[in-house]
Protein backbone atom coordinates (compact mmCIF):
# COMPACT_ATOMS: atom_id res chain seq x y z
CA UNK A 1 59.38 73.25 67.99
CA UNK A 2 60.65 70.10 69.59
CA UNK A 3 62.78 71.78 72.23
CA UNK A 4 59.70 74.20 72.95
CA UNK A 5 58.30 71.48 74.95
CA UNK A 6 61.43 69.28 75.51
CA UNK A 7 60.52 70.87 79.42
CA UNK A 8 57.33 70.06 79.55
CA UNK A 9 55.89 73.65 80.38
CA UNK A 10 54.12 74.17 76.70
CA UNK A 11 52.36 77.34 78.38
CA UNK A 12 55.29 79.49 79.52
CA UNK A 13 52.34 81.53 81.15
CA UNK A 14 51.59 78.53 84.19
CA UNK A 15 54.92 79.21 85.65
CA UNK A 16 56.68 82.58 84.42
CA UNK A 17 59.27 82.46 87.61
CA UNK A 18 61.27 79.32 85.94
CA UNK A 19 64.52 80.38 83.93
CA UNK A 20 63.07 77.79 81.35
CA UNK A 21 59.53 79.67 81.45
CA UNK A 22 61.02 82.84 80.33
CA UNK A 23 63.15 81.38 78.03
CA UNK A 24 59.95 79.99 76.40
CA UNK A 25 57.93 82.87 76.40
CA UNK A 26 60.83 85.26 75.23
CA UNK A 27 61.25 82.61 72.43
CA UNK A 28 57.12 82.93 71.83
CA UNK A 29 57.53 86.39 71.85
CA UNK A 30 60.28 86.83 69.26
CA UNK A 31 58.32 83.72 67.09
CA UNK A 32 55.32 85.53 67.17
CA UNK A 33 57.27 88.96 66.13
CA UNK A 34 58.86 87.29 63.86
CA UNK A 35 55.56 85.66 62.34
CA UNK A 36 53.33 88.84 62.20
């Protein structure tokens, strides 16, 4: 979870056009996925 937020943007949502932003929220994606 550490490198979730290792770029600051916790919310992937607040700024979706950053390559990091959509790494994040693919990675949320597949977590939650994964969890359910």
């Amino acid at each position: 979870m550490r490198e979730f937020n290792r770029d600051g943007d916790l919310t992937p949502r607040s700024n979706p056009g950053t390559v990091g932003g959509r790494r994040k929220s693919l990675a949320a994606v597949g977590m939650a996925v994964g969890a359910s």
